[in-house]
PDB file of N, CA and C in Angstrom:
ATOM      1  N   UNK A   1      -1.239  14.069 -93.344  1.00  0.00           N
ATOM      2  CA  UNK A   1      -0.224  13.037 -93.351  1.00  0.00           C
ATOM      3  C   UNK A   1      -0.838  11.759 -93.942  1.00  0.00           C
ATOM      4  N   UNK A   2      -0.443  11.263 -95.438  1.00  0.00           N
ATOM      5  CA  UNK A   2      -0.858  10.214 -95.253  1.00  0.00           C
ATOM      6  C   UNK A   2      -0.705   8.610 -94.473  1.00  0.00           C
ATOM      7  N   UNK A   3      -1.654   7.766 -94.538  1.00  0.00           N
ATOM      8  CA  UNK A   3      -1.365   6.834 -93.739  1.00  0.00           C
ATOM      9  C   UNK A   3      -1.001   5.543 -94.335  1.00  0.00           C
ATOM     10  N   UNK A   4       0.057   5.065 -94.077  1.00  0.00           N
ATOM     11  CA  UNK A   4       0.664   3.837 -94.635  1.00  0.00           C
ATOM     12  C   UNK A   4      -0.056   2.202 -94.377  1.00  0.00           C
ATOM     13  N   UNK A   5      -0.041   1.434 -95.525  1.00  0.00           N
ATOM     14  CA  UNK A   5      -0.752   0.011 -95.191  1.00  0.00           C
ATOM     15  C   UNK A   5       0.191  -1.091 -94.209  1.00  0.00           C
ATOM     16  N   UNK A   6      -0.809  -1.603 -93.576  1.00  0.00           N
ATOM     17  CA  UNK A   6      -0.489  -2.157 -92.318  1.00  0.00           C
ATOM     18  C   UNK A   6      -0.871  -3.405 -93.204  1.00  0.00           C
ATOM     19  N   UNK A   7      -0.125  -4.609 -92.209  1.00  0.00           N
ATOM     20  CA  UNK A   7      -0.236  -6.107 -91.932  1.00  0.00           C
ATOM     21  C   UNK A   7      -0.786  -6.676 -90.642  1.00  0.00           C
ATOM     22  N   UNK A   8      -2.346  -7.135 -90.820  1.00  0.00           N
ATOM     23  CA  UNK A   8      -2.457  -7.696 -89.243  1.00  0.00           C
ATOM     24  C   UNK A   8      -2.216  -8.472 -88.777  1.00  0.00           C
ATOM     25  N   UNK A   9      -1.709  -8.984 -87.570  1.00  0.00           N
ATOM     26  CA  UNK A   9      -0.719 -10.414 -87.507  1.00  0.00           C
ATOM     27  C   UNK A   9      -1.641 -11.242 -86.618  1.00  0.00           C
ATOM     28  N   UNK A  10      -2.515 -10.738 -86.388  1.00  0.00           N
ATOM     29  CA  UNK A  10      -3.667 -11.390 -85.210  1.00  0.00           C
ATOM     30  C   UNK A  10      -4.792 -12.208 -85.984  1.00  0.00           C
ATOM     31  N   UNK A  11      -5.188 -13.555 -84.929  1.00  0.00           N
ATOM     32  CA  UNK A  11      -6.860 -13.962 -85.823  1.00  0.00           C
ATOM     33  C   UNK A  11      -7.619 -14.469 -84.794  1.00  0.00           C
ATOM     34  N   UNK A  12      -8.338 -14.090 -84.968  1.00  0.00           N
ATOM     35  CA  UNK A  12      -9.534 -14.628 -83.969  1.00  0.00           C
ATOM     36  C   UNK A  12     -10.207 -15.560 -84.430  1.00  0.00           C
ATOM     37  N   UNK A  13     -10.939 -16.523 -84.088  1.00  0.00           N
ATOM     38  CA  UNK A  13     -11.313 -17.776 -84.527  1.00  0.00           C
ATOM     39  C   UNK A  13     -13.080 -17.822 -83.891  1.00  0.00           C
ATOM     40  N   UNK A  14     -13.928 -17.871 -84.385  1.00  0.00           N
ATOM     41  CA  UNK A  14     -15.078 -18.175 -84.290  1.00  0.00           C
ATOM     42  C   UNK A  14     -15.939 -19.745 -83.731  1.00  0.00           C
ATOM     43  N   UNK A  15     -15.956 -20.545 -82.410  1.00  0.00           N
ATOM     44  CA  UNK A  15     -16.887 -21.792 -82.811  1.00  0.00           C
ATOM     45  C   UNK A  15     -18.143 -21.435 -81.774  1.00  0.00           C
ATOM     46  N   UNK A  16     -19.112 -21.860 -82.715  1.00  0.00           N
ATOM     47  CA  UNK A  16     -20.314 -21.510 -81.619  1.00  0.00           C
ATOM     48  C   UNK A  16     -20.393 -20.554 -81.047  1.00  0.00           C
ATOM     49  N   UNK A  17     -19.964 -19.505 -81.971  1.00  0.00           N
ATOM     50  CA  UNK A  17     -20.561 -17.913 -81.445  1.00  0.00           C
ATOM     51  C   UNK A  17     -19.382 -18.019 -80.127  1.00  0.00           C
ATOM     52  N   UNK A  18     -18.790 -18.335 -80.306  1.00  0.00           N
ATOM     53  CA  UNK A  18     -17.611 -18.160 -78.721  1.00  0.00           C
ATOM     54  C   UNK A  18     -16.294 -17.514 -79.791  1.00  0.00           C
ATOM     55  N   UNK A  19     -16.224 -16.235 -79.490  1.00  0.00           N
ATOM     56  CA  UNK A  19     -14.302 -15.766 -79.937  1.00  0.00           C
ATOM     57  C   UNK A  19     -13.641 -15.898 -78.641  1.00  0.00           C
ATOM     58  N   UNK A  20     -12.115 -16.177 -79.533  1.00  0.00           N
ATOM     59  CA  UNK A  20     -10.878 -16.380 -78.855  1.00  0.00           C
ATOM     60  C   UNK A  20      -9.969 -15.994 -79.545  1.00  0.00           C
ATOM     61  N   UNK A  21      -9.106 -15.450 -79.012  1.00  0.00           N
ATOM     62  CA  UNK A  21      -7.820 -14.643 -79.589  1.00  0.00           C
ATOM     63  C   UNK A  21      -6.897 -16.067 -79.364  1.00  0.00           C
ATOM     64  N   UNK A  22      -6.248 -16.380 -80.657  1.00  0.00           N
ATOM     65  CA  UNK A  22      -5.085 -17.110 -80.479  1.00  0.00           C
ATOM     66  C   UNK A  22      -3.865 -16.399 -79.975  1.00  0.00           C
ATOM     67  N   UNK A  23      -3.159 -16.985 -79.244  1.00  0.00           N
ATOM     68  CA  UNK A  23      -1.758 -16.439 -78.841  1.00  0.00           C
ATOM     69  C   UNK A  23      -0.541 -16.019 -80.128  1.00  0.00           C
ATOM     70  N   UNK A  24       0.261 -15.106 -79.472  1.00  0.00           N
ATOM     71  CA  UNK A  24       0.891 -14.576 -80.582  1.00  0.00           C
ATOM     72  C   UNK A  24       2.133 -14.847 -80.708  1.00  0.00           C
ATOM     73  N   UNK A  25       2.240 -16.459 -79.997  1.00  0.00           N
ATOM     74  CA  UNK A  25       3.502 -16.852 -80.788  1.00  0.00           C
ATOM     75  C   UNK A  25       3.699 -18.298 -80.290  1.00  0.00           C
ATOM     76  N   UNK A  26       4.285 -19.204 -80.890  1.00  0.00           N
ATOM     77  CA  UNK A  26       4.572 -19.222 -82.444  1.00  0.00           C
ATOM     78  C   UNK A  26       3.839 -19.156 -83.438  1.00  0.00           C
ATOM     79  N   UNK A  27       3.982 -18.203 -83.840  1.00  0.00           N
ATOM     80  CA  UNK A  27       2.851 -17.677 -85.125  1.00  0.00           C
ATOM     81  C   UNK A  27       3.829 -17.464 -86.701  1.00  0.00           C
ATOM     82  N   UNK A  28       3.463 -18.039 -87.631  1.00  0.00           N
ATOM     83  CA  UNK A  28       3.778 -17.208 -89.133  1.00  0.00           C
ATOM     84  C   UNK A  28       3.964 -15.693 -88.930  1.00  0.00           C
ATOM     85  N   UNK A  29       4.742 -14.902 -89.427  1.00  0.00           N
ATOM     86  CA  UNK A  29       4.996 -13.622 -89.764  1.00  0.00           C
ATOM     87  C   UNK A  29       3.664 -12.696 -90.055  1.00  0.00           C
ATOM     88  N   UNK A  30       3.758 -11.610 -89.451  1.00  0.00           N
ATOM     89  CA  UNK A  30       2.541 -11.050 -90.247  1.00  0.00           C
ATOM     90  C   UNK A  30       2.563 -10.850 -91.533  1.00  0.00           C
ATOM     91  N   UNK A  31       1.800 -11.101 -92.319  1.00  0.00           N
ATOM     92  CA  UNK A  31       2.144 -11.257 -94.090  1.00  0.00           C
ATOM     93  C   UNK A  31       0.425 -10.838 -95.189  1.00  0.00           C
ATOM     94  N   UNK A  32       1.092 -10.300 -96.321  1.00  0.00           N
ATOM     95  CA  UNK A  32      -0.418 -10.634 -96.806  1.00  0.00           C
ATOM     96  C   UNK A  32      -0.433 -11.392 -98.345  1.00  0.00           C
ATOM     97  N   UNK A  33      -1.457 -12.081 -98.996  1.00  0.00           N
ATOM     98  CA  UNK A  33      -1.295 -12.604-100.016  1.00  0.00           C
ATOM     99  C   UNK A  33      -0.581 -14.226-100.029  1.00  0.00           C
ATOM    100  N   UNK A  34      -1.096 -14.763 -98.381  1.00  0.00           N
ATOM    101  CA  UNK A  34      -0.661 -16.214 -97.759  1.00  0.00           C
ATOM    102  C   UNK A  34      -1.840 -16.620 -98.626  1.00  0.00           C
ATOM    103  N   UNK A  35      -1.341 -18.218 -98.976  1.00  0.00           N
ATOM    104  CA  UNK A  35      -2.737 -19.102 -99.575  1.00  0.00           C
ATOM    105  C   UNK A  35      -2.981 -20.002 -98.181  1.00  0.00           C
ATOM    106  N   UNK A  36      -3.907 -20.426 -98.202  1.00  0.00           N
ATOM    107  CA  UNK A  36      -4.712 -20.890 -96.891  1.00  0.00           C
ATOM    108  C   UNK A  36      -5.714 -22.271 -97.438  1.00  0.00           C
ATOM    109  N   UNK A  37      -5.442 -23.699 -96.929  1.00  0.00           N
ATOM    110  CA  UNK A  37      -6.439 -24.255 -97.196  1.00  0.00           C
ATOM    111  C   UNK A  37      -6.814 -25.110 -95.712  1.00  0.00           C
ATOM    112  N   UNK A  38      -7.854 -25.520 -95.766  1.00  0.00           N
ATOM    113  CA  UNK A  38      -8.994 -26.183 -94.465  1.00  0.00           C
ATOM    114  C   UNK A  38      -8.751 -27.880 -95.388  1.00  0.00           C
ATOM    115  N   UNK A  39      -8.475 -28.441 -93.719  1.00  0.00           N
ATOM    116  CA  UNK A  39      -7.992 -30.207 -94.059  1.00  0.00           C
ATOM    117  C   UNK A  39      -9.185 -30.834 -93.111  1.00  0.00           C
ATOM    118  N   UNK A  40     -10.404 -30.749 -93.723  1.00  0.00           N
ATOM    119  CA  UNK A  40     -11.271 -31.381 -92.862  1.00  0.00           C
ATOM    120  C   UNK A  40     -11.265 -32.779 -92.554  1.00  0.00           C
ATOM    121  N   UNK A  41     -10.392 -33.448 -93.111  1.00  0.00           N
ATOM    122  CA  UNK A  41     -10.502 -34.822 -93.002  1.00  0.00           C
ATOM    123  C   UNK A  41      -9.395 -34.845 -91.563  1.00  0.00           C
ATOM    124  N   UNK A  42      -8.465 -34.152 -91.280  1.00  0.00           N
ATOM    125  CA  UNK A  42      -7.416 -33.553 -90.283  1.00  0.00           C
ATOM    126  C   UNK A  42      -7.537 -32.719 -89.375  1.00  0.00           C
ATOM    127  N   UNK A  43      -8.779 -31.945 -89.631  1.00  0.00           N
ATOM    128  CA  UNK A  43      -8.993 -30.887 -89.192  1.00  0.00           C
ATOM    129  C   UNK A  43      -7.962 -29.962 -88.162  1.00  0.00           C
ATOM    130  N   UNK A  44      -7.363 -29.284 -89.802  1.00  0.00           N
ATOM    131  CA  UNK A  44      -6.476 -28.009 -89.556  1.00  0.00           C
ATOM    132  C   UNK A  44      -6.466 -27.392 -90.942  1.00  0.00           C
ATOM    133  N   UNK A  45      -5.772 -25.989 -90.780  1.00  0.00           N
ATOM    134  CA  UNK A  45      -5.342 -25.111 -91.756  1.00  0.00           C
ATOM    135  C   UNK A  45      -3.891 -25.423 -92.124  1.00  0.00           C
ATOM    136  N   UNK A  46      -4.145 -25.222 -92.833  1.00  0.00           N
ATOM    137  CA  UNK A  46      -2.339 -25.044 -93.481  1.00  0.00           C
ATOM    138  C   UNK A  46      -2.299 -23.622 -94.762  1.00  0.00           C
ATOM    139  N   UNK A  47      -0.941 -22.891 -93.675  1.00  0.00           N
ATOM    140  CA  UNK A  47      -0.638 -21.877 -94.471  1.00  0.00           C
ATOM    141  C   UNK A  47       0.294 -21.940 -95.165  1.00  0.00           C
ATOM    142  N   UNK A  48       0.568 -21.694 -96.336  1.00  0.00           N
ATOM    143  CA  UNK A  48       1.898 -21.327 -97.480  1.00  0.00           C
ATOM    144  C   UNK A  48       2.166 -19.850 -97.891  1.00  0.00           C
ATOM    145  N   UNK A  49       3.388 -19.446 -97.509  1.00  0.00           N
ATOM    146  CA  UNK A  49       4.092 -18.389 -98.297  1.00  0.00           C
ATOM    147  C   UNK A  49       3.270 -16.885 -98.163  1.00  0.00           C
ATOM    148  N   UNK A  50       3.165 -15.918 -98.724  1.00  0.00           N
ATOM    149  CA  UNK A  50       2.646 -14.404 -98.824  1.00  0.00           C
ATOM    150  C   UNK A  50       3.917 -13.664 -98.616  1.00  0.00           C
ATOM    151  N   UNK A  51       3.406 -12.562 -98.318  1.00  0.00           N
ATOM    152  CA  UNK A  51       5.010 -11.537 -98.798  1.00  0.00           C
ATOM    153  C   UNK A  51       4.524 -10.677 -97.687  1.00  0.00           C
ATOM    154  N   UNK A  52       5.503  -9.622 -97.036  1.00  0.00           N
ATOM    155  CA  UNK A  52       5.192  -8.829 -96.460  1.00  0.00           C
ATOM    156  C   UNK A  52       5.876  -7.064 -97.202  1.00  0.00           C
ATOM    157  N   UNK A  53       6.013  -6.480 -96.427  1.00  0.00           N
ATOM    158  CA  UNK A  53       6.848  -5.013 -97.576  1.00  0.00           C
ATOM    159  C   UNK A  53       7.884  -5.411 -97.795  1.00  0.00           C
ATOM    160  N   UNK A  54       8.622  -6.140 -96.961  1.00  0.00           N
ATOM    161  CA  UNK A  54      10.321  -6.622 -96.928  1.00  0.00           C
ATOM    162  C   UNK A  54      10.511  -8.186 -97.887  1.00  0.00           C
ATOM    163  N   UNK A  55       9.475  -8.827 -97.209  1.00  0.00           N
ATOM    164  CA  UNK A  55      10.182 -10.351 -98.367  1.00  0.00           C
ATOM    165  C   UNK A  55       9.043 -10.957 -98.472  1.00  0.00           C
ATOM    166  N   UNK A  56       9.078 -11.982 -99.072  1.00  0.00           N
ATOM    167  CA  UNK A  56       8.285 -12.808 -99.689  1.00  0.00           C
ATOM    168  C   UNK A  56       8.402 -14.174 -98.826  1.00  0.00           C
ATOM    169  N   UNK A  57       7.679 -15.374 -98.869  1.00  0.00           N
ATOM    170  CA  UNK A  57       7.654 -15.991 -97.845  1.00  0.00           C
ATOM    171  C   UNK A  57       7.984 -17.106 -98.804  1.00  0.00           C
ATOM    172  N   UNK A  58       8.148 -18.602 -98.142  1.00  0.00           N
ATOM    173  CA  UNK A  58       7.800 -19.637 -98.300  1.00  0.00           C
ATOM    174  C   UNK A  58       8.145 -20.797 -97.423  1.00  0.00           C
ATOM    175  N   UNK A  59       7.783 -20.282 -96.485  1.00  0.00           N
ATOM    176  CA  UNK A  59       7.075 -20.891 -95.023  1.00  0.00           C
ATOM    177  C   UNK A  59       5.955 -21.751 -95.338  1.00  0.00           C
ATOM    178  N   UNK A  60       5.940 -22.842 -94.622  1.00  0.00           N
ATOM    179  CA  UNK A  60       4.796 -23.481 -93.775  1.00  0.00           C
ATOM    180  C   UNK A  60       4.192 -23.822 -93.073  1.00  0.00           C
ATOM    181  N   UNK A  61       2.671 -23.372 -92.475  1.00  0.00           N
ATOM    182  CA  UNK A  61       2.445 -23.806 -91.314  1.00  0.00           C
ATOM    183  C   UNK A  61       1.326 -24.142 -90.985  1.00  0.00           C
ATOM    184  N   UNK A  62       0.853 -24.896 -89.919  1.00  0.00           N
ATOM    185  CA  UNK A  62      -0.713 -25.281 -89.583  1.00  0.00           C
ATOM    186  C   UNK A  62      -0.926 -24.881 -88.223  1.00  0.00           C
ATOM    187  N   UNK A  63      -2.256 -24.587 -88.513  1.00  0.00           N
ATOM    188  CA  UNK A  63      -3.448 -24.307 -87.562  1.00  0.00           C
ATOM    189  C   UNK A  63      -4.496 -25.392 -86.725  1.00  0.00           C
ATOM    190  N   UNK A  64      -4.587 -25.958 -85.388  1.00  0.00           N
ATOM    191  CA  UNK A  64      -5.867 -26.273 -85.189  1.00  0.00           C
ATOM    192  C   UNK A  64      -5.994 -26.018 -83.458  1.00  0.00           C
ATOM    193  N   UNK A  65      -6.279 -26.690 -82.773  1.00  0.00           N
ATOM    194  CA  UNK A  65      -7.142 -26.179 -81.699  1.00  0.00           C
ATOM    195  C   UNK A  65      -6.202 -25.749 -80.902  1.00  0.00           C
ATOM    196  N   UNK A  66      -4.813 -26.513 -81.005  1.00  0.00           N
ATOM    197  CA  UNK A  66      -3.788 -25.954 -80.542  1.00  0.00           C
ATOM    198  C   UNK A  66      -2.935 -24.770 -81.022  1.00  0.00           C
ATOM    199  N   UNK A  67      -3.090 -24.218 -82.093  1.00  0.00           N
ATOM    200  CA  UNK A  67      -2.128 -22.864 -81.961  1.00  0.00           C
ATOM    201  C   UNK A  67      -1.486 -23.544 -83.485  1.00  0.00           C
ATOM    202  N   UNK A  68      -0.808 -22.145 -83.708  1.00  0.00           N
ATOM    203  CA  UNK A  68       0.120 -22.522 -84.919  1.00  0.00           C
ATOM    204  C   UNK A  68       1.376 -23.190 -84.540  1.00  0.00           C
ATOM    205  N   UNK A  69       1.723 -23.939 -85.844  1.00  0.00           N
ATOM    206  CA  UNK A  69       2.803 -24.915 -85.664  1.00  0.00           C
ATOM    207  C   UNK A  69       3.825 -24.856 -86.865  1.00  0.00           C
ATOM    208  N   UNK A  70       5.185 -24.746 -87.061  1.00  0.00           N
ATOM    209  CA  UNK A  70       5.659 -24.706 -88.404  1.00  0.00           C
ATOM    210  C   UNK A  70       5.940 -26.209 -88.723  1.00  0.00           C
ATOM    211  N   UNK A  71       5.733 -26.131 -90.018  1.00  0.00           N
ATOM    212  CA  UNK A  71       6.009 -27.400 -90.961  1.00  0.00           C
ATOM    213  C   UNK A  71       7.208 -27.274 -91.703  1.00  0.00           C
ATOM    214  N   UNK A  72       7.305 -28.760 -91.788  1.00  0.00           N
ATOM    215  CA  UNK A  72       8.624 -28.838 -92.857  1.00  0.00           C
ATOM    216  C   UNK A  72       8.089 -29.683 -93.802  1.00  0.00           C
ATOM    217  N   UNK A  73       8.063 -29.313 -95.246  1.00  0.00           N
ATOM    218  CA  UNK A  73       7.779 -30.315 -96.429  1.00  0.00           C
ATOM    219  C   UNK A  73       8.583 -31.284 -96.443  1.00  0.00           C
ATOM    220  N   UNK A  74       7.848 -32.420 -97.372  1.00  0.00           N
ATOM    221  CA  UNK A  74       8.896 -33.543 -97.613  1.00  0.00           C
ATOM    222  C   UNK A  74       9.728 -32.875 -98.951  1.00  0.00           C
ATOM    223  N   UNK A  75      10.685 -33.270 -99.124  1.00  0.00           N
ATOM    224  CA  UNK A  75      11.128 -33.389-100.527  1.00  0.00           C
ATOM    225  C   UNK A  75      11.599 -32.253-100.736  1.00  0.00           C
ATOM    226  N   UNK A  76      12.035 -31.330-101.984  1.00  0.00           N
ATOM    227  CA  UNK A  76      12.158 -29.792-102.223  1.00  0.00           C
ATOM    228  C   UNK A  76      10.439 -29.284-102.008  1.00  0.00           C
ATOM    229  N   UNK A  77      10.854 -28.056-101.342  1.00  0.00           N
ATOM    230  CA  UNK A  77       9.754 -27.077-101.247  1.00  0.00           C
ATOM    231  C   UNK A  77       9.597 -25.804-102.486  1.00  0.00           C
ATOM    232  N   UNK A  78       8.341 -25.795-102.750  1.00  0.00           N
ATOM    233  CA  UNK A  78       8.414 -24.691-103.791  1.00  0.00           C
ATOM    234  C   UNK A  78       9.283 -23.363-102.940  1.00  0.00           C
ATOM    235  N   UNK A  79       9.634 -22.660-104.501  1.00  0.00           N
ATOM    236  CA  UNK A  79      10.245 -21.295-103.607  1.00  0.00           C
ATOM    237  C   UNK A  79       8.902 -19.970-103.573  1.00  0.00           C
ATOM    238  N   UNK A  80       9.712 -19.366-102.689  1.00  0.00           N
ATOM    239  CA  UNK A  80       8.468 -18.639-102.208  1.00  0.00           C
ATOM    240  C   UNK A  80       8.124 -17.555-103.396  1.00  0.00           C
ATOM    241  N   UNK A  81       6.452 -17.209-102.918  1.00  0.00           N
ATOM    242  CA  UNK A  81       5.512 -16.825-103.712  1.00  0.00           C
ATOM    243  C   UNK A  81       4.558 -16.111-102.711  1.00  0.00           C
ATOM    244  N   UNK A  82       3.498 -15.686-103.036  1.00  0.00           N
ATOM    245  CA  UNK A  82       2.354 -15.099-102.502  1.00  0.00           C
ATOM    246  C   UNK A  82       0.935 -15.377-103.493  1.00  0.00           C
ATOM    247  N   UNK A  83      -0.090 -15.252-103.236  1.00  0.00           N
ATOM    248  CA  UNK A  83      -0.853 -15.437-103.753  1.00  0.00           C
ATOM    249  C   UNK A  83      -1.268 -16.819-104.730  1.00  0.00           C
ATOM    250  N   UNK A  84      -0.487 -17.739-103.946  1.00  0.00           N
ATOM    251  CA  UNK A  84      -0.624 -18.930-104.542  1.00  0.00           C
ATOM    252  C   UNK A  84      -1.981 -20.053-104.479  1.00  0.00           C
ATOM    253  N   UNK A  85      -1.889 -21.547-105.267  1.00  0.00           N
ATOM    254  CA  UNK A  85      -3.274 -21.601-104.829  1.00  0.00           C
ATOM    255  C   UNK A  85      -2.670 -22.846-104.149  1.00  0.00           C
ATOM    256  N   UNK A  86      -3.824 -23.183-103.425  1.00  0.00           N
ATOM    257  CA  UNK A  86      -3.638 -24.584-102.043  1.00  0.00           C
ATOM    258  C   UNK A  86      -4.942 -25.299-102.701  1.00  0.00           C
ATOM    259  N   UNK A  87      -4.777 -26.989-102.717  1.00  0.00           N
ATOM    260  CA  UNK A  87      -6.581 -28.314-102.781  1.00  0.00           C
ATOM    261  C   UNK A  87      -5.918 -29.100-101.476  1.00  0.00           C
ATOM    262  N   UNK A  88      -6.875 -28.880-100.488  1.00  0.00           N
ATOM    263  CA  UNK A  88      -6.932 -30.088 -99.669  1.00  0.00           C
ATOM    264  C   UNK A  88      -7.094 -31.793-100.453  1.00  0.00           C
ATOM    265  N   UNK A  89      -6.159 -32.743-100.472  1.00  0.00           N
ATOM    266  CA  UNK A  89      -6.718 -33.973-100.977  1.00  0.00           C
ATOM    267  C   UNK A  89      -7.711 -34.783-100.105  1.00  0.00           C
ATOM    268  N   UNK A  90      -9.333 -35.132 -99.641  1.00  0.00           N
ATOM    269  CA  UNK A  90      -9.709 -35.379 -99.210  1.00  0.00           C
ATOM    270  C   UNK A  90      -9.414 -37.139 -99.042  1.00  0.00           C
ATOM    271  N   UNK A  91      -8.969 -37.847 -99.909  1.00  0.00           N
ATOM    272  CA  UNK A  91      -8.117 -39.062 -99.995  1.00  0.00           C
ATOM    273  C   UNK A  91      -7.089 -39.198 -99.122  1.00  0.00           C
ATOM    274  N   UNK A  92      -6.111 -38.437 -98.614  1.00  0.00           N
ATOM    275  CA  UNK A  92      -4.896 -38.549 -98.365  1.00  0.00           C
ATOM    276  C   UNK A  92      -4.392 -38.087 -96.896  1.00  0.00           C
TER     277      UNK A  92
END
C-alpha cells in the first residue's frame, strides 16, 4: 500500500536545551511551503501563506513566547501564494 504525504501541524521550540510543545490552537493551518521570517528587533516570527493539498493560503501570523497569534495587514494583502520570500526590516 502506498503511503501518502502528510502535513505536520506541530513545533517544538528549542531555548537552552529545554523543549516545549506549543499548544495546538490558535495555530495557522497545517500547511507546507509557508515563508517564515525572525523579527529580532520584536522578537517574533511571522508566518505568510503555504498551501496545503486543498488550498493555498494567505494568512498571517506571529509567533513568540506566547503562542501563535493571527494578523491582519495594513492596506491590501498580497493574494495567496506558497513559497514566498519574507526580510525582516531591522529599522522598522
Amino acid at each position: 500500500m502506498p503511503r501518502a504525504p502528510f502535513v505536520l501541524a506541530a513545533l517544538a521550540l528549542s531555548a537552552d536545551a529545554q523543549y516545549r510543545w506549543l499548544p495546538p490552537r490558535p495555530a495557522p493551518a497545517a500547511r507546507f511551503g509557508a515563508s517564515l521570517v525572525w523579527d529580532g528587533r520584536q522578537g517574533h516570527v511571522t508566518l505568510f501563506g503555504g498551501q496545503s493539498y486543498q488550498t493555498t493560503f494567505s494568512d498571517l501570523w506571529r509567533w513568540d513566547e506566547e503562542g501563535w497569534k493571527p494578523l491582519v495587514a495594513p492596506g491590501t494583502a498580497p493574494p495567496a501564494r506558497s513559497h514566498a520570500a519574507l526580510a525582516a526590516d531591522p529599522l522598522r
